[in-house]
Protein backbone atom coordinates (compact mmCIF):
# COMPACT_ATOMS: atom_id res chain seq x y z
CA UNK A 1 15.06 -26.20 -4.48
CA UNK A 2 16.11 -28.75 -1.64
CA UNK A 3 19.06 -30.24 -0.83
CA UNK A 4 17.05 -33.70 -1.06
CA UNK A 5 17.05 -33.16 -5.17
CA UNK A 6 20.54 -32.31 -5.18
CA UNK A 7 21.85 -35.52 -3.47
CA UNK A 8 20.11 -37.98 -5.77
CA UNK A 9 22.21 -37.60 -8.73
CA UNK A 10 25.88 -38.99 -6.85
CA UNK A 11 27.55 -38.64 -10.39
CA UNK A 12 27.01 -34.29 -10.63
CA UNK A 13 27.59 -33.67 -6.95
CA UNK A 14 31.24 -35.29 -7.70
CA UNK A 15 31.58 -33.46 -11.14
CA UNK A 16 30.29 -29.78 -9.62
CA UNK A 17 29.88 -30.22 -5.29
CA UNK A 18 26.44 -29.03 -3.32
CA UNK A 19 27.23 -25.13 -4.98
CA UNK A 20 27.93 -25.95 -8.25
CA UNK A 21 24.72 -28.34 -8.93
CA UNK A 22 22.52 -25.97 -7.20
CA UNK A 23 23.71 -23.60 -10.08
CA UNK A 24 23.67 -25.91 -12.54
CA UNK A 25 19.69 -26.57 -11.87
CA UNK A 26 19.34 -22.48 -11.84
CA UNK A 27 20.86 -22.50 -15.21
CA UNK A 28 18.67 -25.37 -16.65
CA UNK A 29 15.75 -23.48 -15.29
CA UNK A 30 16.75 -20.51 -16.59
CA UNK A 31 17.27 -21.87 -20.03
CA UNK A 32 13.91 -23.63 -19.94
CA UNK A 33 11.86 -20.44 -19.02
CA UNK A 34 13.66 -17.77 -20.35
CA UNK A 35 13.85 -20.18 -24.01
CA UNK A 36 17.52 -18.84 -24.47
CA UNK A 37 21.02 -19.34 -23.26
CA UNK A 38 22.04 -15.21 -23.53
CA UNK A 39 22.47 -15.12 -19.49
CA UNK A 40 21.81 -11.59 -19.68
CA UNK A 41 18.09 -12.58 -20.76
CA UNK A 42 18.20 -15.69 -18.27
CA UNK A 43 19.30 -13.62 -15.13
CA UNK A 44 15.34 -12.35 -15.26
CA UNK A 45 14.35 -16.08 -14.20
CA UNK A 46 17.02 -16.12 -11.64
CA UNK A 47 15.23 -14.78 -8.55
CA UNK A 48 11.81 -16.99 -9.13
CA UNK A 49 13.82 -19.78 -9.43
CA UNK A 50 15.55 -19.52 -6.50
CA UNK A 51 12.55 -17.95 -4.13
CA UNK A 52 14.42 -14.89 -3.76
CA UNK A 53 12.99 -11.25 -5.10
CA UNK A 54 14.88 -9.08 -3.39
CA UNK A 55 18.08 -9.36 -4.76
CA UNK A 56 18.91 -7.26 -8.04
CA UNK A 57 18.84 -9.40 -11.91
CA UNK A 58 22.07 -8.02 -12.13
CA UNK A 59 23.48 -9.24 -9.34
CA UNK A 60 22.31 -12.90 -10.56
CA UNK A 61 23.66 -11.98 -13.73
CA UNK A 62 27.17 -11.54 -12.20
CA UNK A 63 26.16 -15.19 -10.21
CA UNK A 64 25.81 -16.68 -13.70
CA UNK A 65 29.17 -15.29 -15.11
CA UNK A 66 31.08 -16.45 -12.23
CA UNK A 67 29.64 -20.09 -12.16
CA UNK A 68 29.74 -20.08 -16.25
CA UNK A 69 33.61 -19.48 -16.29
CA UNK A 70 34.57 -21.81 -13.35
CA UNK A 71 32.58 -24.35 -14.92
CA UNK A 72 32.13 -24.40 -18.87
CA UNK A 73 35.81 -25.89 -19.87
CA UNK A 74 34.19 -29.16 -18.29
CA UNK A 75 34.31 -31.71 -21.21
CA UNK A 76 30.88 -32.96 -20.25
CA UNK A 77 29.48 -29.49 -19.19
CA UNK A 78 26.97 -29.49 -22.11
CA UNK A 79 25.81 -32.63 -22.18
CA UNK A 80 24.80 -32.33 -17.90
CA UNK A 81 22.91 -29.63 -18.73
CA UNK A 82 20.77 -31.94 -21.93
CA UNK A 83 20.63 -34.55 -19.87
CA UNK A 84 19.37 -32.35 -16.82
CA UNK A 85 17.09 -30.61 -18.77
CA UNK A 86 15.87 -33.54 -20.59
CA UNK A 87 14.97 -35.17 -17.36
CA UNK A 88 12.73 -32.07 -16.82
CA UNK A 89 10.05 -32.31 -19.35
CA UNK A 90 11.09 -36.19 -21.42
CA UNK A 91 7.30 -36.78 -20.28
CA UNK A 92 5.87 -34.03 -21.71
CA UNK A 93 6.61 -34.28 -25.17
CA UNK A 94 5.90 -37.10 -27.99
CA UNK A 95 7.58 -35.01 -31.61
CA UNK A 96 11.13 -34.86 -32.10
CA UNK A 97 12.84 -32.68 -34.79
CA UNK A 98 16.02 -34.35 -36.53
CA UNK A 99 17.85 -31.66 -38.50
CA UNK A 100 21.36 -30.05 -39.10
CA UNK A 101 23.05 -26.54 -39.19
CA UNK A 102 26.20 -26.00 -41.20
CA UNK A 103 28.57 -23.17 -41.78
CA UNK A 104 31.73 -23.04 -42.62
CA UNK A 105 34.69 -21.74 -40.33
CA UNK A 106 38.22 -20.43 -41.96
CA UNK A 107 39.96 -23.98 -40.79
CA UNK A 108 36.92 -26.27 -41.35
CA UNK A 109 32.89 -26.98 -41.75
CA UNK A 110 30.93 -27.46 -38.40
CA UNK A 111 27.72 -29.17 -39.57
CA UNK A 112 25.81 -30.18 -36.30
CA UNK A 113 23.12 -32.64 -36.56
CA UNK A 114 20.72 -31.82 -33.78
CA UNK A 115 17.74 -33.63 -32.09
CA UNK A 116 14.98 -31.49 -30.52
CA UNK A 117 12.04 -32.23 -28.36
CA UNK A 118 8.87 -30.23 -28.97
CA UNK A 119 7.18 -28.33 -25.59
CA UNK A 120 4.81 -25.86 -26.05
CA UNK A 121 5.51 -25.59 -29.91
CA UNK A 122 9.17 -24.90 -28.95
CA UNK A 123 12.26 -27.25 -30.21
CA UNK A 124 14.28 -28.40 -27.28
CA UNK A 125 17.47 -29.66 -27.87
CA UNK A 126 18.54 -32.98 -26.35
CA UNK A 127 21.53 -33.92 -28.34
CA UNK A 128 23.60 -32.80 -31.28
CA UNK A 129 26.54 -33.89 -32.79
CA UNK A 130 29.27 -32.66 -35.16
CA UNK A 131 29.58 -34.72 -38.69
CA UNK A 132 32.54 -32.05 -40.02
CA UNK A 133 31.12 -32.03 -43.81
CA UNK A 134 29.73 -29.46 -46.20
CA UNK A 135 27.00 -32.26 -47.65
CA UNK A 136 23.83 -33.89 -45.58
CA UNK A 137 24.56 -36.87 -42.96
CA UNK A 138 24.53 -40.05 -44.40
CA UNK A 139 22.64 -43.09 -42.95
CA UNK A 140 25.34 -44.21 -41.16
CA UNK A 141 26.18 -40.92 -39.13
CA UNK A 142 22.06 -40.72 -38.05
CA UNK A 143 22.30 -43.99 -37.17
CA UNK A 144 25.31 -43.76 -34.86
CA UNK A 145 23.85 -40.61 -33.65
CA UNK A 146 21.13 -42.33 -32.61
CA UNK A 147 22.97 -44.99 -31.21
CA UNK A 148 24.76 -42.76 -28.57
CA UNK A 149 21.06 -40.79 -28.04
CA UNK A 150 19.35 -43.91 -27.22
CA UNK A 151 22.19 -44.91 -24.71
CA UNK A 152 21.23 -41.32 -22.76
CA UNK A 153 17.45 -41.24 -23.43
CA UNK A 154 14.16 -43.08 -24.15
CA UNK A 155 13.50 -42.41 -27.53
CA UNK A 156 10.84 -45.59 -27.47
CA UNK A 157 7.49 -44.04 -29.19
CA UNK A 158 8.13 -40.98 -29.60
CA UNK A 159 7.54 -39.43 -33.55
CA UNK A 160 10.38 -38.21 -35.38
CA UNK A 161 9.81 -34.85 -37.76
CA UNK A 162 12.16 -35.00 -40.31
CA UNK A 163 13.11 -33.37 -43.68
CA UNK A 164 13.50 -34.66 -46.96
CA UNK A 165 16.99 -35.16 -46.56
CA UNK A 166 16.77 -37.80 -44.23
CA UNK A 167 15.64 -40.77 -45.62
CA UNK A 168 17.06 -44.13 -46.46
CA UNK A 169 15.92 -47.32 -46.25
CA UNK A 170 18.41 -48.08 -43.83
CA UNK A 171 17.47 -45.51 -41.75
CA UNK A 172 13.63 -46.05 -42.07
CA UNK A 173 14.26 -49.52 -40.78
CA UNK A 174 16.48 -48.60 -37.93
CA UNK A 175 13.94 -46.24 -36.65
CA UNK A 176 11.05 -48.70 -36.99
CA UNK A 177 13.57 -51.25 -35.44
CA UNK A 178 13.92 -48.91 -32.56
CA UNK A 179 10.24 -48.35 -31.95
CA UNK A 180 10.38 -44.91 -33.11
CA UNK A 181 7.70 -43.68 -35.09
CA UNK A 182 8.38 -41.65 -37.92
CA UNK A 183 6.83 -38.40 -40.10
CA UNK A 184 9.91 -37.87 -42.55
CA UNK A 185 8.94 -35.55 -45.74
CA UNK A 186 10.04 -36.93 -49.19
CA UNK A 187 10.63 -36.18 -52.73
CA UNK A 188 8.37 -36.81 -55.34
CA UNK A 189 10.08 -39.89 -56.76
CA UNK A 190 11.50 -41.13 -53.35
CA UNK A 191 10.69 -44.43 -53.21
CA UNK A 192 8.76 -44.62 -56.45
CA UNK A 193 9.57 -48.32 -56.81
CA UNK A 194 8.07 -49.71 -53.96
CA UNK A 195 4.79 -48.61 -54.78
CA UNK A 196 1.86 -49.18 -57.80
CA UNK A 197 2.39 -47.20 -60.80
CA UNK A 198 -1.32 -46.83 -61.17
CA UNK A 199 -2.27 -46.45 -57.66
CA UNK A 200 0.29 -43.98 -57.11
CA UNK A 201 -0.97 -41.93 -59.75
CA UNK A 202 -4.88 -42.09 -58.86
CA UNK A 203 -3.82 -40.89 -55.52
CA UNK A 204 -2.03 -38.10 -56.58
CA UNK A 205 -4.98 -36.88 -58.50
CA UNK A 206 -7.25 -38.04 -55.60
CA UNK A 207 -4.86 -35.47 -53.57
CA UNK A 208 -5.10 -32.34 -55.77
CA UNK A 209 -8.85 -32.70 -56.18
CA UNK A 210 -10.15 -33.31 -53.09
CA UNK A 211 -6.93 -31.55 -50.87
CA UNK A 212 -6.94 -34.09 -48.33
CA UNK A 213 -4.22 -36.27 -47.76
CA UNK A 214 -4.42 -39.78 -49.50
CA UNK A 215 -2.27 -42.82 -47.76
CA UNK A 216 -1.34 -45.48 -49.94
CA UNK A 217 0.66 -48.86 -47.93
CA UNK A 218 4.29 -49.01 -49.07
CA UNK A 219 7.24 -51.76 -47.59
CA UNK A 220 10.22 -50.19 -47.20
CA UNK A 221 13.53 -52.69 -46.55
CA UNK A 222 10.65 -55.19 -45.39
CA UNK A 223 9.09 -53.02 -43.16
CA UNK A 224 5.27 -51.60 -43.34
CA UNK A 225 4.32 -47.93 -43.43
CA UNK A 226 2.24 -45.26 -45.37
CA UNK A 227 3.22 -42.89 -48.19
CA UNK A 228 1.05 -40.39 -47.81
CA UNK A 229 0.34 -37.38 -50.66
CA UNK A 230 -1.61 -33.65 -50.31
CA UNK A 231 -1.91 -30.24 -50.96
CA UNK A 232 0.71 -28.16 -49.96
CA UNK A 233 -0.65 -25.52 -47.08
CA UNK A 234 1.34 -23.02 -48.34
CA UNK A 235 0.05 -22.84 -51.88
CA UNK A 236 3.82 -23.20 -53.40
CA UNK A 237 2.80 -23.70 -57.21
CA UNK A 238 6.54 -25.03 -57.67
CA UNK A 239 5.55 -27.96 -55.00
CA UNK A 240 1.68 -27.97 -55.82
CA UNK A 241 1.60 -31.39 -53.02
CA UNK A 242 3.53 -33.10 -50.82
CA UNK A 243 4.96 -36.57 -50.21
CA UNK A 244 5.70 -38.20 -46.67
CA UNK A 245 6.40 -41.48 -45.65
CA UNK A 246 4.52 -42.62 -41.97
CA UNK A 247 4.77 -45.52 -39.46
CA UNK A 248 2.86 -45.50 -36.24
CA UNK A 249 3.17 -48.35 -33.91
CA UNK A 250 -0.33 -47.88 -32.74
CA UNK A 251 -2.98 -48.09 -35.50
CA UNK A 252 -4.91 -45.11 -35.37
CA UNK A 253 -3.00 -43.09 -38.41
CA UNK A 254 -2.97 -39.34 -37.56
CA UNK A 255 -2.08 -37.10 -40.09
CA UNK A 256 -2.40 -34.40 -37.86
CA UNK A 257 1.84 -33.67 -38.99
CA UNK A 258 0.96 -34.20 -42.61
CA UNK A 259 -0.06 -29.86 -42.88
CA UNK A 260 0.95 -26.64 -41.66
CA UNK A 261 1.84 -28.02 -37.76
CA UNK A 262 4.50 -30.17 -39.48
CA UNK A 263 5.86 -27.78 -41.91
CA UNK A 264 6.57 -25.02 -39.73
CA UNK A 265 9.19 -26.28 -37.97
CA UNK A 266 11.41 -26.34 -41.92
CA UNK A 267 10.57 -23.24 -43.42
């Protein structure tokens, strides 16, 4: 870790001084490697981070207490250590996860929606943000999510993994609009009217038969992308097949998201 790295960024040398960012990048590192934020488990990655062996994971355990409580009540805390981590591996990864946790607190609902890179098959977080409601997002909130995303990040082809609760044509179109290409998993009669009664149904037959996914073109809010229908990997009679919707901007269709790799990441 050199001082060179430290000096680039003018804005987090103000917000933390040459101690305080050099910390900051030891707990970024430590998040990324150890794939938690417990410190305790983090203070393990401490010493190959910083070159230094000989001194005890306790002792950087006590290093990460003392920097975590003069530093955490900082407003934008959180988001320097996205942002920094983001910067670490934004070229490394093409899937992005949109999805939300909720629970319910005795003076109000947190619901955060939360965007996640995949590395290595693990979800990254890059940005969340808290709606405040017991039901799912509506376009709206995604799209102003996205809106304050884009403004930190290049989101520009990347493919978005999402569940069937976030759809819209709206949405759809503000994605496409935004050059981000989309896997989003839909319900059966999701947009049921944009496509061929007849066609629709000789795919889905073509899907159980031959369990491979059939593609069928659909335009959604005027814009061009595939439904897509197959066999559900995990042999769930009560959801015998499955129903996406897919836009790539380059035109070799992969449906390599369509199975198992894309369904693992919402059991």
């Amino acid at each position: 870790m050199t001082n060179t790295l430290i000096y680039k960024d003018s804005q987090l040398y103000e917000y933390y001084g040459l101690s305080g960012i050099k910390n900051l990048l030891v707990m970024v590192g430590g998040i990324l490697q150890s794939r938690t934020v417990n410190l305790y488990k983090i203070k393990d990655y401490v010493g190959g981070i910083l070159g230094n062996d000989k001194t005890a994971p306790l002792s950087h355990y006590q290093r990460l207490i003392r920097y975590f409580a003069e530093y955490s009540h900082y407003d934008s805390y959180s988001q320097h250590i996205l942002e920094l981590s983001h910067s670490f591996f934004t070229k490394s990864y093409r899937y992005l996860i949109l999805d939300g946790t909720k629970w319910d607190l005795d003076f109000r609902t947190v619901h955060l929606l939360t965007l996640s890179g995949i590395v290595s098959d693990v979800a990254v977080p890059i940005g969340w943000e808290d709606i405040g409601k017991k039901g799912h997002s509506s376009q709206e909130e995604r799209k102003d999510f996205f809106d304050k995303m884009l403004k930190k990040v290049s989101l520009k082809g990347k493919v978005l993994l999402a569940d069937r609760e976030y759809v819209g044509r709206d949405w759809i179109g503000y994605l496409i609009d935004n050059q981000i290409e989309i896997v989003i998993r839909m319900k059966e009669d999701c947009y049921k009217s944009e496509l061929d009664e007849k066609q629709r149904n000789r795919a889905i037959k073509k899907a159980k038969r031959t369990k491979k996914p059939i593609k069928l073109p659909i335009t959604i809010n005027g814009k061009k992308l595939w439904w897509v229908v197959f066999s559900n990997p995990q042999n769930d009679q009560t959801e015998p097949l499955l129903h996406t919707t897919l836009h790539f901007w380059n035109r070799d269709i992969s449906f390599n998201f369509c199975g198992p790799n894309f369904l693992q990441y919402f059991d």
